[in-house]
ModelCIF file with pLDDT and N, C-alpha, C, O atoms, coordinates in Angstrom:
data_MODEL
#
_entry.id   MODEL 
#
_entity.id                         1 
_entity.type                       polymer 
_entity.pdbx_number_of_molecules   1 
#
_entity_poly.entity_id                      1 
_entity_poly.type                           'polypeptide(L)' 
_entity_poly.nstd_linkage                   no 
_entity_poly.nstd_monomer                   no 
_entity_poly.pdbx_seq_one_letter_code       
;(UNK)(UNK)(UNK)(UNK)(UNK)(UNK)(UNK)(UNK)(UNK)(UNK)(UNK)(UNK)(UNK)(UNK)(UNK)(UNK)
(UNK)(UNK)(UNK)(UNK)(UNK)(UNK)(UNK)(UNK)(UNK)(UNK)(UNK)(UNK)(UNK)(UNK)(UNK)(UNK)
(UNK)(UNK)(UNK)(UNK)(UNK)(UNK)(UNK)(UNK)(UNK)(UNK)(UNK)(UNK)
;
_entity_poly.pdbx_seq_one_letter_code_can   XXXXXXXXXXXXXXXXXXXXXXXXXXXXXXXXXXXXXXXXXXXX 
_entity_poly.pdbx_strand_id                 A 
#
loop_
_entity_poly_seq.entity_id 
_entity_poly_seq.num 
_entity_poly_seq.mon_id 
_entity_poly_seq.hetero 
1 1  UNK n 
1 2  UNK n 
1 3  UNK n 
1 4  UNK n 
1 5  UNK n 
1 6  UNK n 
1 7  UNK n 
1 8  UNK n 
1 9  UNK n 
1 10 UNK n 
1 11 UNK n 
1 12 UNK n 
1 13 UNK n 
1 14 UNK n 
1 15 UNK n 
1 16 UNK n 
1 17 UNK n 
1 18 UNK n 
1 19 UNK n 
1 20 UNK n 
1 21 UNK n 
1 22 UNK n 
1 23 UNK n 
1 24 UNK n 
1 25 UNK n 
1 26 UNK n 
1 27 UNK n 
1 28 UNK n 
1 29 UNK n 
1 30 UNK n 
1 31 UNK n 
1 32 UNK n 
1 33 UNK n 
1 34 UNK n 
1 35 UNK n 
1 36 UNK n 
1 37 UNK n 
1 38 UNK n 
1 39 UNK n 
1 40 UNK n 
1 41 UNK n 
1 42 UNK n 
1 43 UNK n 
1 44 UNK n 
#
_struct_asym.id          A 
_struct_asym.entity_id   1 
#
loop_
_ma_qa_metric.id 
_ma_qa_metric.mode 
_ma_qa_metric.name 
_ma_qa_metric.software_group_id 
_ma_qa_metric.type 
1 global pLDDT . pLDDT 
2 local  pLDDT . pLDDT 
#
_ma_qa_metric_global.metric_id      1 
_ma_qa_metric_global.metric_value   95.16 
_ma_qa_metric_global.model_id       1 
_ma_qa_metric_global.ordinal_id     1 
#
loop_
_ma_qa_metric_local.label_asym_id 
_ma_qa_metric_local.label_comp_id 
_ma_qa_metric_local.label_seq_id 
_ma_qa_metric_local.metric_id 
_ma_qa_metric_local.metric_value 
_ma_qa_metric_local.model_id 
_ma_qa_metric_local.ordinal_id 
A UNK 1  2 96.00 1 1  
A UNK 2  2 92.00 1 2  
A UNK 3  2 91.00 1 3  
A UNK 4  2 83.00 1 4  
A UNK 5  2 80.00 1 5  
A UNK 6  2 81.00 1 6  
A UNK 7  2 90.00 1 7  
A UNK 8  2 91.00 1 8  
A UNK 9  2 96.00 1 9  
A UNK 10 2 98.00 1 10 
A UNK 11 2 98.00 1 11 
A UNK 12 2 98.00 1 12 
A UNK 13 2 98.00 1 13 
A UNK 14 2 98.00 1 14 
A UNK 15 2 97.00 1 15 
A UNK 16 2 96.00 1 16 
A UNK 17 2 97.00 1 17 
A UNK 18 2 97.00 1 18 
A UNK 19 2 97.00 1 19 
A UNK 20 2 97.00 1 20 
A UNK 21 2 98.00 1 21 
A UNK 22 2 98.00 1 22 
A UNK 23 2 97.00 1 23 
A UNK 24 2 97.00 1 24 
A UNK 25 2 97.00 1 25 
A UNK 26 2 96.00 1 26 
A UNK 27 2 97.00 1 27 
A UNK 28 2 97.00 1 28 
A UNK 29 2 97.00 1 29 
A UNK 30 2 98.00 1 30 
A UNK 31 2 97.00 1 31 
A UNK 32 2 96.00 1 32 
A UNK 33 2 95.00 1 33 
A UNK 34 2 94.00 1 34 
A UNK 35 2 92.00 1 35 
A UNK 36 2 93.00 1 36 
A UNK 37 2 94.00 1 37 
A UNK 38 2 97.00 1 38 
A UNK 39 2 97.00 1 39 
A UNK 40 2 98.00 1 40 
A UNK 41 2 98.00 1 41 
A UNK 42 2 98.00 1 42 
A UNK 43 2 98.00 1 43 
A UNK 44 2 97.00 1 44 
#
loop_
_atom_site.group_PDB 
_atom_site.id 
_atom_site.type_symbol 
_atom_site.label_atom_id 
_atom_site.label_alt_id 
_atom_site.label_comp_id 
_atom_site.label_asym_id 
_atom_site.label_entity_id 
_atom_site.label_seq_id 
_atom_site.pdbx_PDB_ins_code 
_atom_site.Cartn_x 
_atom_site.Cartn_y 
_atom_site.Cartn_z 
_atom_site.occupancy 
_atom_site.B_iso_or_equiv 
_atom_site.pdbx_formal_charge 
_atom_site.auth_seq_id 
_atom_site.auth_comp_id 
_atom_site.auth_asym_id 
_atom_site.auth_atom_id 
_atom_site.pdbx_PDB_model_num 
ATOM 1   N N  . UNK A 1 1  ? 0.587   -11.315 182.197 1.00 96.00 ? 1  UNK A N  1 
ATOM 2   C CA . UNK A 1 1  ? 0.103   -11.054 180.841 1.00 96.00 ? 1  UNK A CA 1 
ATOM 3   C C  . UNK A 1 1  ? 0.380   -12.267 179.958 1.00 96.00 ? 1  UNK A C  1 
ATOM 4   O O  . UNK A 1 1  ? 1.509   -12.528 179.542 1.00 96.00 ? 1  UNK A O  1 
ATOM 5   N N  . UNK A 1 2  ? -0.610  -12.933 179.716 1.00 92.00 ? 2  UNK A N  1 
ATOM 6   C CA . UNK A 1 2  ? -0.801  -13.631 178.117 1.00 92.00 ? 2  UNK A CA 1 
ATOM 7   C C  . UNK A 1 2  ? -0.885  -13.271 177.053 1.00 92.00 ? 2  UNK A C  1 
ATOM 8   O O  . UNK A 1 2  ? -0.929  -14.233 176.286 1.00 92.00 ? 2  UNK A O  1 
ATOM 9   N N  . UNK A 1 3  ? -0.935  -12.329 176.558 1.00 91.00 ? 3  UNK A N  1 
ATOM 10  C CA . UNK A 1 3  ? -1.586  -11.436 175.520 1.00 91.00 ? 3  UNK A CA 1 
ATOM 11  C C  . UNK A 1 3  ? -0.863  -12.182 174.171 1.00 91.00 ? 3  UNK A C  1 
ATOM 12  O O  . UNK A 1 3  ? 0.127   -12.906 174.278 1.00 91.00 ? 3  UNK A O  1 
ATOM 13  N N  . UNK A 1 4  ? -1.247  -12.007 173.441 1.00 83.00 ? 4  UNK A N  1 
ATOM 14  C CA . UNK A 1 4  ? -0.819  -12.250 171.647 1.00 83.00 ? 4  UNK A CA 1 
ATOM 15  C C  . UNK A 1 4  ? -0.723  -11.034 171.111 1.00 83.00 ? 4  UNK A C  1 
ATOM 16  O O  . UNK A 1 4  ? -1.282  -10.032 171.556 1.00 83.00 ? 4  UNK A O  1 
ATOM 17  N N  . UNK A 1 5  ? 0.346   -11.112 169.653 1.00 80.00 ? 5  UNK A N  1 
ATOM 18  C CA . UNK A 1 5  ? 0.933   -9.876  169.428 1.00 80.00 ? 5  UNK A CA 1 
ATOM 19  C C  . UNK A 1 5  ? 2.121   -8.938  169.492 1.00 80.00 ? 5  UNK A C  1 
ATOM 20  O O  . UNK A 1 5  ? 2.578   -8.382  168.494 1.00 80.00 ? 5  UNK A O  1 
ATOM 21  N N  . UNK A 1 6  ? 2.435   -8.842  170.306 1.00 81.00 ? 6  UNK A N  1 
ATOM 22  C CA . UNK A 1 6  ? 3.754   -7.936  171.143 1.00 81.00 ? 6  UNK A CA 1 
ATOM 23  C C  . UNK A 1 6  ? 2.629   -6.592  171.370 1.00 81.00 ? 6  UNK A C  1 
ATOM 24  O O  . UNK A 1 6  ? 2.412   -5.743  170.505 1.00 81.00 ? 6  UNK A O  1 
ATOM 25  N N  . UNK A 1 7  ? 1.993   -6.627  172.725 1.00 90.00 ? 7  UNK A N  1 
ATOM 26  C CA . UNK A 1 7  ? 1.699   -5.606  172.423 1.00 90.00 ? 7  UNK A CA 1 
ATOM 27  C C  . UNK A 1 7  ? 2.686   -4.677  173.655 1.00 90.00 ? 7  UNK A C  1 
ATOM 28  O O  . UNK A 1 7  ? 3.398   -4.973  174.615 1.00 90.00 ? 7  UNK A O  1 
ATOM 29  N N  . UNK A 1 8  ? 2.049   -2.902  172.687 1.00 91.00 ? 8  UNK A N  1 
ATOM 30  C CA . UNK A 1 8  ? 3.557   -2.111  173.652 1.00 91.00 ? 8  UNK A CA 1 
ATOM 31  C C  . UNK A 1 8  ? 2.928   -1.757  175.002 1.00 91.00 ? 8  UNK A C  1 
ATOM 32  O O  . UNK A 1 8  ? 3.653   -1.206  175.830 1.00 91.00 ? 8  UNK A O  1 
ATOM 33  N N  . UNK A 1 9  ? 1.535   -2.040  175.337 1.00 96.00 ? 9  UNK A N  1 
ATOM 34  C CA . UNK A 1 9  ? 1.194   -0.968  176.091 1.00 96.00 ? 9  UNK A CA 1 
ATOM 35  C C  . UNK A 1 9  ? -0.424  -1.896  176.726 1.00 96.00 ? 9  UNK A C  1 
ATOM 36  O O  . UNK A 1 9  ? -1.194  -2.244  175.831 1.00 96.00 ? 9  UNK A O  1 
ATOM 37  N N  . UNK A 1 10 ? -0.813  -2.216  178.116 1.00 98.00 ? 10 UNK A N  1 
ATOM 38  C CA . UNK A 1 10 ? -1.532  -2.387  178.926 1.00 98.00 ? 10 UNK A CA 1 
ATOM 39  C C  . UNK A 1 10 ? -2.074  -1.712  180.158 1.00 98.00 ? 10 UNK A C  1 
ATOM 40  O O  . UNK A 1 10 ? -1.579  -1.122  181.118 1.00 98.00 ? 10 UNK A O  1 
ATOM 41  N N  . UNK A 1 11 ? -3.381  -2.055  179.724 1.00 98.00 ? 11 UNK A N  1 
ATOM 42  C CA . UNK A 1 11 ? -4.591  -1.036  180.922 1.00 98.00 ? 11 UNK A CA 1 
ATOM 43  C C  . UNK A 1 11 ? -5.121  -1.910  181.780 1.00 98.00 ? 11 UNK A C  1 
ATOM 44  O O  . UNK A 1 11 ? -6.276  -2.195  181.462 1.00 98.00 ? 11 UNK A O  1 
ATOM 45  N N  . UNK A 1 12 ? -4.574  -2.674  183.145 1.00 98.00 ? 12 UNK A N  1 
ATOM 46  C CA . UNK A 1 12 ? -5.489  -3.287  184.333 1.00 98.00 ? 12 UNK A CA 1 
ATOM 47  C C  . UNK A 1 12 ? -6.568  -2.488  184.955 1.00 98.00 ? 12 UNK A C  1 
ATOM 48  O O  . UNK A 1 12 ? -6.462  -1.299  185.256 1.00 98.00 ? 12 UNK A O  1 
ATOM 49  N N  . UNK A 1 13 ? -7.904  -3.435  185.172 1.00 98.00 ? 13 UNK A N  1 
ATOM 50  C CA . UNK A 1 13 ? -8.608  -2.825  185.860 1.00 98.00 ? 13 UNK A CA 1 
ATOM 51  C C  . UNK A 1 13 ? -8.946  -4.293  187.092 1.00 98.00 ? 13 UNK A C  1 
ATOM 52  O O  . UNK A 1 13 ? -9.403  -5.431  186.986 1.00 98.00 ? 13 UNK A O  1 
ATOM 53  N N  . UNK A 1 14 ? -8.512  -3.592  187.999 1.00 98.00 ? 14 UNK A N  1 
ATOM 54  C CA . UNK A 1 14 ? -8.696  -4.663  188.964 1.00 98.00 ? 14 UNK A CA 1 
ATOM 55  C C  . UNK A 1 14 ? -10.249 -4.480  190.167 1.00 98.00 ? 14 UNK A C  1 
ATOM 56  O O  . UNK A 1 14 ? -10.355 -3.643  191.063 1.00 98.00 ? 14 UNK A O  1 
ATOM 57  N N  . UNK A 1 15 ? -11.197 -5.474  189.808 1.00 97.00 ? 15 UNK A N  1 
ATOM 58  C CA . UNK A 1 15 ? -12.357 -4.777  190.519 1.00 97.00 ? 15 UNK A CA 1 
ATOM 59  C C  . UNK A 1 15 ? -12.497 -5.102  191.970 1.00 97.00 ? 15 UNK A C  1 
ATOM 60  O O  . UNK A 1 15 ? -12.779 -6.300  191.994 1.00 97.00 ? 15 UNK A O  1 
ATOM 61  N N  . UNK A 1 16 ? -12.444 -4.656  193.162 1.00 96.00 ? 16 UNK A N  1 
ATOM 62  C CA . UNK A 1 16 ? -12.695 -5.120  194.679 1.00 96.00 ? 16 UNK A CA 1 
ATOM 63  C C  . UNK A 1 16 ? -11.061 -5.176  194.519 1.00 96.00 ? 16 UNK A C  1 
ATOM 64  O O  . UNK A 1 16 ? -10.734 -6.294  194.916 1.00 96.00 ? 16 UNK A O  1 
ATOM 65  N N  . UNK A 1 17 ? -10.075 -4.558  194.170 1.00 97.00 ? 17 UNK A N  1 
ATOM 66  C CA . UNK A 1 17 ? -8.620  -5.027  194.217 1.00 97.00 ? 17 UNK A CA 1 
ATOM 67  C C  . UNK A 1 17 ? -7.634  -3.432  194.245 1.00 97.00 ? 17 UNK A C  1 
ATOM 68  O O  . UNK A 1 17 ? -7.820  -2.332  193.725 1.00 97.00 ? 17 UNK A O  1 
ATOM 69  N N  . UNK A 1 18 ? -6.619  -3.969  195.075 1.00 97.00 ? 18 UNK A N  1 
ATOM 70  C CA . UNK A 1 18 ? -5.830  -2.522  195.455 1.00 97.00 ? 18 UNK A CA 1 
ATOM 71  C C  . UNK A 1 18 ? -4.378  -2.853  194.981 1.00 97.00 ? 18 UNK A C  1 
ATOM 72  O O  . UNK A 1 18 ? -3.829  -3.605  195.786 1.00 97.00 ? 18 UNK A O  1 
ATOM 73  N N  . UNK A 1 19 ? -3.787  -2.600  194.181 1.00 97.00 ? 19 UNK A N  1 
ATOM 74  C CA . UNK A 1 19 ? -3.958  -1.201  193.428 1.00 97.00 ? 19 UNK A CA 1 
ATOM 75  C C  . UNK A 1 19 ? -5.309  -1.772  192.484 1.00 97.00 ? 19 UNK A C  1 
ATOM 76  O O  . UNK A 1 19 ? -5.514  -2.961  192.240 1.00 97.00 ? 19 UNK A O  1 
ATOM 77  N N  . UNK A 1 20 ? -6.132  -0.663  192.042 1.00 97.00 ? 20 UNK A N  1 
ATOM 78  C CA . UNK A 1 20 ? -7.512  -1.052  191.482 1.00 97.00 ? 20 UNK A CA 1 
ATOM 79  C C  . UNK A 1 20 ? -7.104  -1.213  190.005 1.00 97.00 ? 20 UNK A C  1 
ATOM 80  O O  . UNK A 1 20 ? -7.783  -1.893  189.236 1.00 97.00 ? 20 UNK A O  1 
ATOM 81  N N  . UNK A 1 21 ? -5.676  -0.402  189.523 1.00 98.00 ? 21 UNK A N  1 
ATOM 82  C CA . UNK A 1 21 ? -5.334  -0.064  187.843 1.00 98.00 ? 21 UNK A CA 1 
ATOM 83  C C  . UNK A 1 21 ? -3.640  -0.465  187.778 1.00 98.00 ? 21 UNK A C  1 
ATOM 84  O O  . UNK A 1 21 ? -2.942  -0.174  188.749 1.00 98.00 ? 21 UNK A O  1 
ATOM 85  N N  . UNK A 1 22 ? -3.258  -0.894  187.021 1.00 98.00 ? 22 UNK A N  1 
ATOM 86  C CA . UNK A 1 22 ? -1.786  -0.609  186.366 1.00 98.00 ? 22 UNK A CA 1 
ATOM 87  C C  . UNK A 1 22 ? -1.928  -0.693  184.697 1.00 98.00 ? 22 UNK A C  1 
ATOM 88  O O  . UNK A 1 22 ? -2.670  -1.096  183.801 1.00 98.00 ? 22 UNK A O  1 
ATOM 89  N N  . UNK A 1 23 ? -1.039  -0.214  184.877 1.00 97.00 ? 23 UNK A N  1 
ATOM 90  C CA . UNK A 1 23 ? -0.403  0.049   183.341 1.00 97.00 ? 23 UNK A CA 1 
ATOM 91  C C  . UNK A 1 23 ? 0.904   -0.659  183.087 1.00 97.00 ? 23 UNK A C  1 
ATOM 92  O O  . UNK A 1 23 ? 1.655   -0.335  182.167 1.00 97.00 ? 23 UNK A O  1 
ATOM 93  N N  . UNK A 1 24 ? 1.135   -1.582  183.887 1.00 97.00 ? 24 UNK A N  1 
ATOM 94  C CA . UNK A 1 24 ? 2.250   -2.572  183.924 1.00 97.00 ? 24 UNK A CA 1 
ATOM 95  C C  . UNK A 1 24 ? 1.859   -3.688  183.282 1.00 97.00 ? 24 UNK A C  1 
ATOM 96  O O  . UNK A 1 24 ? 0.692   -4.074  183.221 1.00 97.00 ? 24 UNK A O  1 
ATOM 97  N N  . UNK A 1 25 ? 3.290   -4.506  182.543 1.00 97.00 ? 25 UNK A N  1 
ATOM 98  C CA . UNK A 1 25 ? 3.114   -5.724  181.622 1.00 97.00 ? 25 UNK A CA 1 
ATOM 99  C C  . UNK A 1 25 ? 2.899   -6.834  183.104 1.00 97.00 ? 25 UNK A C  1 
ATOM 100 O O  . UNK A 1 25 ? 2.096   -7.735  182.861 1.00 97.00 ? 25 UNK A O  1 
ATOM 101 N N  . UNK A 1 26 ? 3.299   -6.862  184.073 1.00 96.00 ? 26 UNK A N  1 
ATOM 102 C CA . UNK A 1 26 ? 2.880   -7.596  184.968 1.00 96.00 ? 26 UNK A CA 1 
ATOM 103 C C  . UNK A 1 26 ? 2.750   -6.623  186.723 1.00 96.00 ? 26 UNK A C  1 
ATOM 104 O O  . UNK A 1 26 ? 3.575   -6.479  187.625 1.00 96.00 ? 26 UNK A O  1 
ATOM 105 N N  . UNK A 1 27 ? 1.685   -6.262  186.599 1.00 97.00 ? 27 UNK A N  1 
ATOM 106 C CA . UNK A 1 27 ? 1.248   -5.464  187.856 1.00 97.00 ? 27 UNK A CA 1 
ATOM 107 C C  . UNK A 1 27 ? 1.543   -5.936  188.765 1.00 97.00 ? 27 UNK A C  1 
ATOM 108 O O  . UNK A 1 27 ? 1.751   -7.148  188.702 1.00 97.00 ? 27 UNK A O  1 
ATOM 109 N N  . UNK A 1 28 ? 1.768   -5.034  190.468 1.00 97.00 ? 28 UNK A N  1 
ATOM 110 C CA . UNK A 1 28 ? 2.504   -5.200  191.123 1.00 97.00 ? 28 UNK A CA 1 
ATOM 111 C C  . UNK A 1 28 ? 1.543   -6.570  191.863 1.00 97.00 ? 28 UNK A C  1 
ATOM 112 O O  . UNK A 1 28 ? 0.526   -6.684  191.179 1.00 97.00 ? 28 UNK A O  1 
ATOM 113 N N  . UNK A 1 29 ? 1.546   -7.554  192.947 1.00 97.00 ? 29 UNK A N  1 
ATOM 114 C CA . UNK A 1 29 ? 0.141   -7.887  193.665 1.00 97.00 ? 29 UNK A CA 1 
ATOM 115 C C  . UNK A 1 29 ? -0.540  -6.998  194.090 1.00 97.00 ? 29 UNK A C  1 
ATOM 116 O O  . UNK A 1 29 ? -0.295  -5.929  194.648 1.00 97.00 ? 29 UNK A O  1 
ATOM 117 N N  . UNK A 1 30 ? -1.756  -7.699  193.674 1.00 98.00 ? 30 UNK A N  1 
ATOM 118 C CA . UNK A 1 30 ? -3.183  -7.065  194.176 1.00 98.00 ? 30 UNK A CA 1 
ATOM 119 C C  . UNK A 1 30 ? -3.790  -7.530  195.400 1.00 98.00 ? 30 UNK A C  1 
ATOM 120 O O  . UNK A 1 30 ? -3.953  -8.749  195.352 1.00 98.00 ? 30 UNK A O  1 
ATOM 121 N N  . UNK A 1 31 ? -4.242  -6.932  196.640 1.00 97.00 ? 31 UNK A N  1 
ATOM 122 C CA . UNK A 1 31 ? -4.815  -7.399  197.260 1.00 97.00 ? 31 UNK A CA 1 
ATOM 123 C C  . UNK A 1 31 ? -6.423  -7.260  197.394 1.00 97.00 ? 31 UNK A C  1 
ATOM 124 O O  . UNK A 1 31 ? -7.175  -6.443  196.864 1.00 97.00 ? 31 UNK A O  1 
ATOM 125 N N  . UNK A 1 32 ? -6.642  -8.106  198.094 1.00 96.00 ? 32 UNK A N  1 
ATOM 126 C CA . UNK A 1 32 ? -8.405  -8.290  197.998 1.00 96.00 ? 32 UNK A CA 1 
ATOM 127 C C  . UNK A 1 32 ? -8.687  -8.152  199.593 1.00 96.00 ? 32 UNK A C  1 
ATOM 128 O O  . UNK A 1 32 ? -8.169  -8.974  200.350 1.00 96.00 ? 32 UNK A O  1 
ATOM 129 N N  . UNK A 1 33 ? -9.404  -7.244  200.039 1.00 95.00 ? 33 UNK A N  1 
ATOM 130 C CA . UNK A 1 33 ? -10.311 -7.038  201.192 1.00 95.00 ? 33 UNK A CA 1 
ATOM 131 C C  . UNK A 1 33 ? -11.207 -7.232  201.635 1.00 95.00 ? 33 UNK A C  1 
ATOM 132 O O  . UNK A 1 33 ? -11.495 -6.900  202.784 1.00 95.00 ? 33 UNK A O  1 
ATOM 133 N N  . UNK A 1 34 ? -12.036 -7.921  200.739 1.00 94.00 ? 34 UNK A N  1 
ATOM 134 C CA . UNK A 1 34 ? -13.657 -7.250  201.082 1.00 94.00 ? 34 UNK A CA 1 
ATOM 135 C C  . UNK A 1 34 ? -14.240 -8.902  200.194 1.00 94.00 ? 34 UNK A C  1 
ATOM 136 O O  . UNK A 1 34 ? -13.884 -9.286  199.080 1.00 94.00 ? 34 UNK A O  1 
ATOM 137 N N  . UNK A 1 35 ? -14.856 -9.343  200.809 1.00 92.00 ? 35 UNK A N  1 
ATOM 138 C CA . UNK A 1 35 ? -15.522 -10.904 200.365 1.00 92.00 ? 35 UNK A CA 1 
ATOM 139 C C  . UNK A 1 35 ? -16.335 -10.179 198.859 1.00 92.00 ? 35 UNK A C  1 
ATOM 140 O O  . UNK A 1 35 ? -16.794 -9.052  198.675 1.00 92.00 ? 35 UNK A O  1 
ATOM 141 N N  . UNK A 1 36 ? -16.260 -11.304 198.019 1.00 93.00 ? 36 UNK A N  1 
ATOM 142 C CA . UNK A 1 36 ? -16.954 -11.060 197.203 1.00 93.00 ? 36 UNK A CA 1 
ATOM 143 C C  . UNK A 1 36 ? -16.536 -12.049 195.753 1.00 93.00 ? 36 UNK A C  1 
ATOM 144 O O  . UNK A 1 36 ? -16.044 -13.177 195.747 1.00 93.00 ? 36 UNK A O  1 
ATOM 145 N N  . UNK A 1 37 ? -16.896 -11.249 194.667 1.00 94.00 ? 37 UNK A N  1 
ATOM 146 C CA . UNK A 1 37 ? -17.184 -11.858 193.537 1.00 94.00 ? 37 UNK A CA 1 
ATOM 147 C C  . UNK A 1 37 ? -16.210 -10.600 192.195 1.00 94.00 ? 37 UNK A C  1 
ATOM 148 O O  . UNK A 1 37 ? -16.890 -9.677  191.746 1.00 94.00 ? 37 UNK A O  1 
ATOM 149 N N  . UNK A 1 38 ? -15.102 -10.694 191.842 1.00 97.00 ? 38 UNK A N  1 
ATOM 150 C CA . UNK A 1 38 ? -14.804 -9.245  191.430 1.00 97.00 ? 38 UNK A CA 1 
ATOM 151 C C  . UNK A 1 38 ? -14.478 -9.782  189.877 1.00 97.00 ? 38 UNK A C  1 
ATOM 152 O O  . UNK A 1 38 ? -14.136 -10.921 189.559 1.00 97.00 ? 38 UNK A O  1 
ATOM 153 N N  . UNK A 1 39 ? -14.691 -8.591  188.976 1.00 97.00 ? 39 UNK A N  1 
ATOM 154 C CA . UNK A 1 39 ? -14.479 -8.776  187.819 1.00 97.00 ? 39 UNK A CA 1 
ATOM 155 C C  . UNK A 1 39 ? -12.582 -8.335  187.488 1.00 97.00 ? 39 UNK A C  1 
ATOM 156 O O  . UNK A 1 39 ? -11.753 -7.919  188.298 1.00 97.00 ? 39 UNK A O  1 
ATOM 157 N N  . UNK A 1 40 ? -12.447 -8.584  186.266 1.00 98.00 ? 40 UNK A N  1 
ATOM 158 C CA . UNK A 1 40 ? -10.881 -8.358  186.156 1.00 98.00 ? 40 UNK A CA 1 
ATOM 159 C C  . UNK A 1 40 ? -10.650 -7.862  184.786 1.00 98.00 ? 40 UNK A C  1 
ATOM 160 O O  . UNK A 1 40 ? -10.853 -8.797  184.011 1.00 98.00 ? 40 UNK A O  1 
ATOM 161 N N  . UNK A 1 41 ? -10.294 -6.731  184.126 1.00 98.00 ? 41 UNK A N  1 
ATOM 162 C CA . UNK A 1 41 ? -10.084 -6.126  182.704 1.00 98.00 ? 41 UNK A CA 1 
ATOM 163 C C  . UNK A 1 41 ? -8.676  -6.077  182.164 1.00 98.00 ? 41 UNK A C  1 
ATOM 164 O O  . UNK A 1 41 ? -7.712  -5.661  182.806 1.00 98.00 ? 41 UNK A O  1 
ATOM 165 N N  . UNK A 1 42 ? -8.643  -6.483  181.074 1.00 98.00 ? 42 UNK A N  1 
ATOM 166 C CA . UNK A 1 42 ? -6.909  -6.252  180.678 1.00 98.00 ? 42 UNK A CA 1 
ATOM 167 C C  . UNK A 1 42 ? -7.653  -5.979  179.099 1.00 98.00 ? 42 UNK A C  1 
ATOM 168 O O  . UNK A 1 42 ? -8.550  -6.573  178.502 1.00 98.00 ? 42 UNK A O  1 
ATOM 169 N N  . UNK A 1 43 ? -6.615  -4.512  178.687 1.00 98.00 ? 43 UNK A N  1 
ATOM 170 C CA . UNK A 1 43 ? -6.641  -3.930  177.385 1.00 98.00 ? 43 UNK A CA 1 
ATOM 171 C C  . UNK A 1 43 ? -5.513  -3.741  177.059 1.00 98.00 ? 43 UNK A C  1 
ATOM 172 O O  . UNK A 1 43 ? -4.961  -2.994  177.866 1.00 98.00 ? 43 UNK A O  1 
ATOM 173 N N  . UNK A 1 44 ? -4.375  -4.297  175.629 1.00 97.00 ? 44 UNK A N  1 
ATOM 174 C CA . UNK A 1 44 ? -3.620  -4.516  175.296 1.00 97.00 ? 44 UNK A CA 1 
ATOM 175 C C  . UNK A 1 44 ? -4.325  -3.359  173.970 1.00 97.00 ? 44 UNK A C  1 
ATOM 176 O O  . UNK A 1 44 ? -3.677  -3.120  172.952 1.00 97.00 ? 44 UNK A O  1 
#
């Protein structure tokens, strides 16, 4: 997390990625399976 602010609280969305979500300031590793092109979401 880079985020600006202090913020209290984060939503990962990890796309083609396992775990696919956390709610952690730094999520656990993600792994990737499957060839491709994946998008990546963070909401602070």
């Amino acid at each position: 997390d880079a985020s600006m602010g202090n913020p209290s609280s984060w939503e990962w969305t990890f796309e083609g990625g396992e775990p696919a979500t956390s709610t952690l300031q730094t999520p656990p590793p993600i792994t990737y399976n499957t060839p491709g092109q994946y998008g990546v979401t963070l909401t602070v």
